[in-house]
Protein backbone atom coordinates (compact mmCIF):
# COMPACT_ATOMS: atom_id res chain seq x y z
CA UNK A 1 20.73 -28.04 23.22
CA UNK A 2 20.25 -24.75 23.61
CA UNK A 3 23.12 -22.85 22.28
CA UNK A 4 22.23 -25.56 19.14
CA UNK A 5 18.54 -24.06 18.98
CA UNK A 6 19.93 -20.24 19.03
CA UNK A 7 22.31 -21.78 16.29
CA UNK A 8 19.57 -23.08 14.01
CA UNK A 9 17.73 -19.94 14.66
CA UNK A 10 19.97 -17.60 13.57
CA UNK A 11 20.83 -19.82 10.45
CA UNK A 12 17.80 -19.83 9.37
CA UNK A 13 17.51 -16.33 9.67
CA UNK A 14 20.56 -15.50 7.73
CA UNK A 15 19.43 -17.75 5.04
CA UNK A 16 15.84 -15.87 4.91
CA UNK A 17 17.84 -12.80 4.65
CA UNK A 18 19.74 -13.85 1.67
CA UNK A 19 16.64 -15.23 0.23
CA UNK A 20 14.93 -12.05 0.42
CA UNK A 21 15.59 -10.51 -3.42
CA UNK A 22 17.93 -13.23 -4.61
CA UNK A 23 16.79 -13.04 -8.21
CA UNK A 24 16.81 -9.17 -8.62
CA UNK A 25 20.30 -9.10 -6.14
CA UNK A 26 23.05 -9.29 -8.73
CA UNK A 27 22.01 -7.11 -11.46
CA UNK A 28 21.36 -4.43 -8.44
CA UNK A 29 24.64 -4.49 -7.01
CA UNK A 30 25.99 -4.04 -10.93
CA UNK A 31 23.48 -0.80 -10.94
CA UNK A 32 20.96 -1.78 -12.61
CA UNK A 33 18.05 0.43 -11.53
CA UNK A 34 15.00 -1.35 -11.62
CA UNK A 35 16.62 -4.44 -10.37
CA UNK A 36 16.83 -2.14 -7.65
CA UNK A 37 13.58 -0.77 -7.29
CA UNK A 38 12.47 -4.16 -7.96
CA UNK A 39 14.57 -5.33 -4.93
CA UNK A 40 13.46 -2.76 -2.55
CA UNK A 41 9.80 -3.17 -3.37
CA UNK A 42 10.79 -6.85 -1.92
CA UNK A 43 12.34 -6.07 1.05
CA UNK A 44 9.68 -3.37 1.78
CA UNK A 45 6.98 -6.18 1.47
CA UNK A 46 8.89 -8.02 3.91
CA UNK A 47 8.85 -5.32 6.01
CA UNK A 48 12.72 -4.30 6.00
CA UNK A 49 11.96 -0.30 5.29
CA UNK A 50 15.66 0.27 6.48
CA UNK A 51 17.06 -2.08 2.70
CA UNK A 52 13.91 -1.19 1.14
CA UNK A 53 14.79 2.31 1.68
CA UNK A 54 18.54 1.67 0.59
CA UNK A 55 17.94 0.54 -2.58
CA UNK A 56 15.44 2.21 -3.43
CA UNK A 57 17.33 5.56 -2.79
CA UNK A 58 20.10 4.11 -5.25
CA UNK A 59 17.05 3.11 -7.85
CA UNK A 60 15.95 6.95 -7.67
CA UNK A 61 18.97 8.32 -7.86
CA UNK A 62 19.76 5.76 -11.17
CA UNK A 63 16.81 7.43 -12.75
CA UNK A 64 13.91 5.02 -11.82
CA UNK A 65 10.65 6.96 -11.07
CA UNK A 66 8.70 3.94 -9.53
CA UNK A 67 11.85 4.38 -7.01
CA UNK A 68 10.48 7.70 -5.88
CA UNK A 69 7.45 6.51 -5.49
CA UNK A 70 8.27 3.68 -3.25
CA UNK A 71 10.23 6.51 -1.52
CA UNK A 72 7.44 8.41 -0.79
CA UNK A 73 5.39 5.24 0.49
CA UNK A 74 8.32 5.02 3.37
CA UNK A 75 8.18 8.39 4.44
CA UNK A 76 4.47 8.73 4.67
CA UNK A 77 4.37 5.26 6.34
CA UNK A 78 6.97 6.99 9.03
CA UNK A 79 5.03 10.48 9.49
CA UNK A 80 7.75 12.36 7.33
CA UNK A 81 4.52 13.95 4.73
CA UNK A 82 6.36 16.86 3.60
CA UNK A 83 9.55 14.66 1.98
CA UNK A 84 6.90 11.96 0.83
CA UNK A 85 4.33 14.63 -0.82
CA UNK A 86 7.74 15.73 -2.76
CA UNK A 87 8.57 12.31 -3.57
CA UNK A 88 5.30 11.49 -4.79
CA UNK A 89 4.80 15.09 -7.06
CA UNK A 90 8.33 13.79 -8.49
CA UNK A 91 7.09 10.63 -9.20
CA UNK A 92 3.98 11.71 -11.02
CA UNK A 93 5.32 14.41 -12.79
CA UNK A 94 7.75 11.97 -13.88
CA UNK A 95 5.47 9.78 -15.35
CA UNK A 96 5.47 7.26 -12.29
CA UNK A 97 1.62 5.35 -12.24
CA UNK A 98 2.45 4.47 -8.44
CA UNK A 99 2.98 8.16 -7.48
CA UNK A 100 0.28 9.57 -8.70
CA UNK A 101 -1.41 6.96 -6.32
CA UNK A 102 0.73 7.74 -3.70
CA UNK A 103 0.39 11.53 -3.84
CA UNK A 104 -3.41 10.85 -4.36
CA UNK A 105 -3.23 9.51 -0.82
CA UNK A 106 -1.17 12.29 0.75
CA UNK A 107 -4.01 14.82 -0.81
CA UNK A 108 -7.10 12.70 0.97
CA UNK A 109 -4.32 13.32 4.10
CA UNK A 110 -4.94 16.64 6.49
CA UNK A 111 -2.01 15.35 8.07
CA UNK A 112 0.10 16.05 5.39
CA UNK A 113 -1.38 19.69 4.64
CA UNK A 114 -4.52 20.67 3.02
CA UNK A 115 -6.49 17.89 1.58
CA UNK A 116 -7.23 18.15 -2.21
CA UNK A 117 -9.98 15.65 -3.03
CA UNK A 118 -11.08 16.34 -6.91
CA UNK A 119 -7.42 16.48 -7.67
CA UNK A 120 -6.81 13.21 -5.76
CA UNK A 121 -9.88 11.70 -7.63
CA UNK A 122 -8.80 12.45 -11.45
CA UNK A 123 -5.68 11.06 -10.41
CA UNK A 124 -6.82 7.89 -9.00
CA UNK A 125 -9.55 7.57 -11.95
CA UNK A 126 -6.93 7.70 -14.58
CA UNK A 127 -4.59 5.20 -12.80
CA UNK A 128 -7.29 2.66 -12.18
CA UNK A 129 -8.19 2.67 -16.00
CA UNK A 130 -5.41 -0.04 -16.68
CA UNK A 131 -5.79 -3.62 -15.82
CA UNK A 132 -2.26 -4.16 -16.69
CA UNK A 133 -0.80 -1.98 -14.36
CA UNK A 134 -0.55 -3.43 -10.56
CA UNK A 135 -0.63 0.29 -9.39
CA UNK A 136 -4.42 0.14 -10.50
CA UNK A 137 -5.15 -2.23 -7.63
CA UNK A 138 -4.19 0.78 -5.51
CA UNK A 139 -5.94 3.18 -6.73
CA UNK A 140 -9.12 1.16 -6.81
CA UNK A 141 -9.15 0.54 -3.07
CA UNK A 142 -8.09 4.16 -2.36
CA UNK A 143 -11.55 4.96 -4.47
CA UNK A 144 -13.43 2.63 -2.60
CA UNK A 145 -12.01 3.78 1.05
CA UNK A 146 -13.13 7.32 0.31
CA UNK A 147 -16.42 6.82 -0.89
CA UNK A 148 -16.77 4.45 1.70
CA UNK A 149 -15.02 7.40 4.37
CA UNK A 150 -17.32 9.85 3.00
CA UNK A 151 -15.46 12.79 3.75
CA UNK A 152 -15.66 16.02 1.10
CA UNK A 153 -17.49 13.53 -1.05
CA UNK A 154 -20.89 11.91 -0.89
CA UNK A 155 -20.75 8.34 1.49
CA UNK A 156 -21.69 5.74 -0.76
CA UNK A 157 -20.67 2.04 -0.16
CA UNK A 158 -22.27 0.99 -3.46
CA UNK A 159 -19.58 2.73 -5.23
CA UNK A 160 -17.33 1.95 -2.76
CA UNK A 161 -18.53 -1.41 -2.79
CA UNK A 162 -17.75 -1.64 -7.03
CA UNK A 163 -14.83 0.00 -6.67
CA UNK A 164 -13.58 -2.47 -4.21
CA UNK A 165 -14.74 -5.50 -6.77
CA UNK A 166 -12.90 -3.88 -9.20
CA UNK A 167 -9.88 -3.82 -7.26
CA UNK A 168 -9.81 -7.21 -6.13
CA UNK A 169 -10.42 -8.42 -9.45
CA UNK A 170 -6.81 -8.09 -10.33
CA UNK A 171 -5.25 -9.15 -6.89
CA UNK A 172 -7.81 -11.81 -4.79
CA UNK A 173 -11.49 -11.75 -4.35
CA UNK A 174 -12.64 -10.40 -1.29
CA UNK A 175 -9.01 -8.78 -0.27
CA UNK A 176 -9.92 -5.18 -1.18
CA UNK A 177 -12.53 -5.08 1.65
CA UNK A 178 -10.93 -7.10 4.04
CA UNK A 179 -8.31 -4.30 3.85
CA UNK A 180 -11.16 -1.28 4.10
CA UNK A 181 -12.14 -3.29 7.30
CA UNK A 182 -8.27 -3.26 8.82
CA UNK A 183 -8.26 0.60 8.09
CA UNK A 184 -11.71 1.39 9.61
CA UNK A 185 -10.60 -0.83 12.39
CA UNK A 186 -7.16 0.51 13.18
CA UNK A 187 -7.83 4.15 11.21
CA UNK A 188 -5.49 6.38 9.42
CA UNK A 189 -4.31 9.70 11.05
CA UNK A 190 -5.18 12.52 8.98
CA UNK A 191 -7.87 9.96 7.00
CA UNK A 192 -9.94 7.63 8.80
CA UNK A 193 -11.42 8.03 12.39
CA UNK A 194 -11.75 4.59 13.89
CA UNK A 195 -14.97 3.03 13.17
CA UNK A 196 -16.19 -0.19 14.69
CA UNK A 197 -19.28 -0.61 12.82
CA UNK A 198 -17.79 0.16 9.64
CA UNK A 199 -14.73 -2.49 10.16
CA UNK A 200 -17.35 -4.92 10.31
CA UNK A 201 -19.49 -4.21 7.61
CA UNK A 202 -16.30 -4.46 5.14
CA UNK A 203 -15.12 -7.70 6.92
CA UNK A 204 -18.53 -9.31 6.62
CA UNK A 205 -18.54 -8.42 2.81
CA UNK A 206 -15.03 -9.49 2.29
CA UNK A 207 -16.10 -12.79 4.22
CA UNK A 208 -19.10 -13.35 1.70
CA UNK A 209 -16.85 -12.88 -0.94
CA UNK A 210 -14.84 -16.03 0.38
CA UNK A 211 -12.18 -14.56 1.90
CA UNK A 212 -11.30 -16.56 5.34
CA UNK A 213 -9.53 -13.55 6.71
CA UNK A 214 -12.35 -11.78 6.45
CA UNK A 215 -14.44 -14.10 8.43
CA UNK A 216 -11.87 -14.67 10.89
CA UNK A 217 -11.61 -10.67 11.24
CA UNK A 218 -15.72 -10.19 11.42
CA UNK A 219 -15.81 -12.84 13.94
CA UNK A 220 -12.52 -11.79 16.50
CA UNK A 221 -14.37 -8.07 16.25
CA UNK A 222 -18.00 -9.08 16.23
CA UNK A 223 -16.79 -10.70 20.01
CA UNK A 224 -15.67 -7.63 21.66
């Protein structure tokens, strides 16, 4: 019964696998580029950097800027900020909505060299003027988190607050501040010091926005 259990297990794991991407999967083995991209932005969400890496390397390298950007997400994500500031100038330069978010980030970042704030705004003000563009989501909450940080600009979580609206508008109510309340909670090296108080304030909105998480999150941290 046992061997049969470690049997079913790893079937089912094998078919998750091949799940992962199936509809972007052909067309990226034939080359196509941003069936490539496309398919390592998926196995990056599933939290596979190794194939999300893969393919987007290939995506890059078949001309597809988003691909660079995605790039640069990995690297910063693993500590590598000089490779994923180049990635993300790249990707901007190039056109790429993403990495101008992305190197908007690494410039809010003393870990990844000296911190650049007004350029970092323009850049995230621009991006976050298009509703159609998912990358605006982004750069909304990146807005938010450093008006709500308050560091080299003025603290204001009214702006941070609207920013945060405005960002969860085109994804879920409620998310973008549940996800300011993970970061003051767990913080950012190079970003965000730790911050109890803060965590909580962000869950509590994001919980009277109607987002469970965000209850569930006040409530675990309100009890320690």
């Amino acid at each position: 019964m046992k061997h049969l259990s470690l049997l079913l297990l790893l079937c089912s794991s094998l078919a998750y696998a091949e799940g992962i991407g199936s509809q972007y999967q052909a067309e990226a083995e034939a080359g196509n580029s941003r069936a490539q991209y496309l398919l390592a932005e998926t196995w990056y969400s599933s939290g596979d950097d190794k194939q999300a890496e893969r393919w987007a390397e290939k995506a890059a390298t078949g001309g597809d800027v988003d691909a660079m950007a995605l790039l640069s997400q990995i690297k910063f994500k693993h500590g590598d900020y000089p490779q994923a500031k180049g990635l993300a100038q790249q990707a901007m330069l190039a056109g790429s909505t993403p990495g101008a978010v992305m190197l908007a980030r690494l410039l809010v970042n003393s870990a990844a060299g000296d911190t650049d704030y007004p350029q970092a705004l323009t850049l995230l003000e621009k991006a976050a003027e298009n509703d159609e563009d998912d990358a605006a989501v982004d750069a909304r909450q990146l807005l938010g988190l450093i008006y709500a940080n308050g560091v080299e600009v003025v603290q204001d979580d009214v702006v941070a607050a609207d920013w945060f609206k405005r960002s969860s508008l085109l994804s879920r109510t409620g998310y973008a501040e549940y996800w300011a309340g993970k970061v003051f909670q767990q913080g950012e090296k190079g970003f965000i010091t730790p911050n109890k108080q803060k965590a909580l304030y962000w869950f509590n909105l994001s919980c009277s926005e109607g987002f469970d998480t965000g209850c569930e999150e006040f409530e675990a941290l309100s009890g320690e």
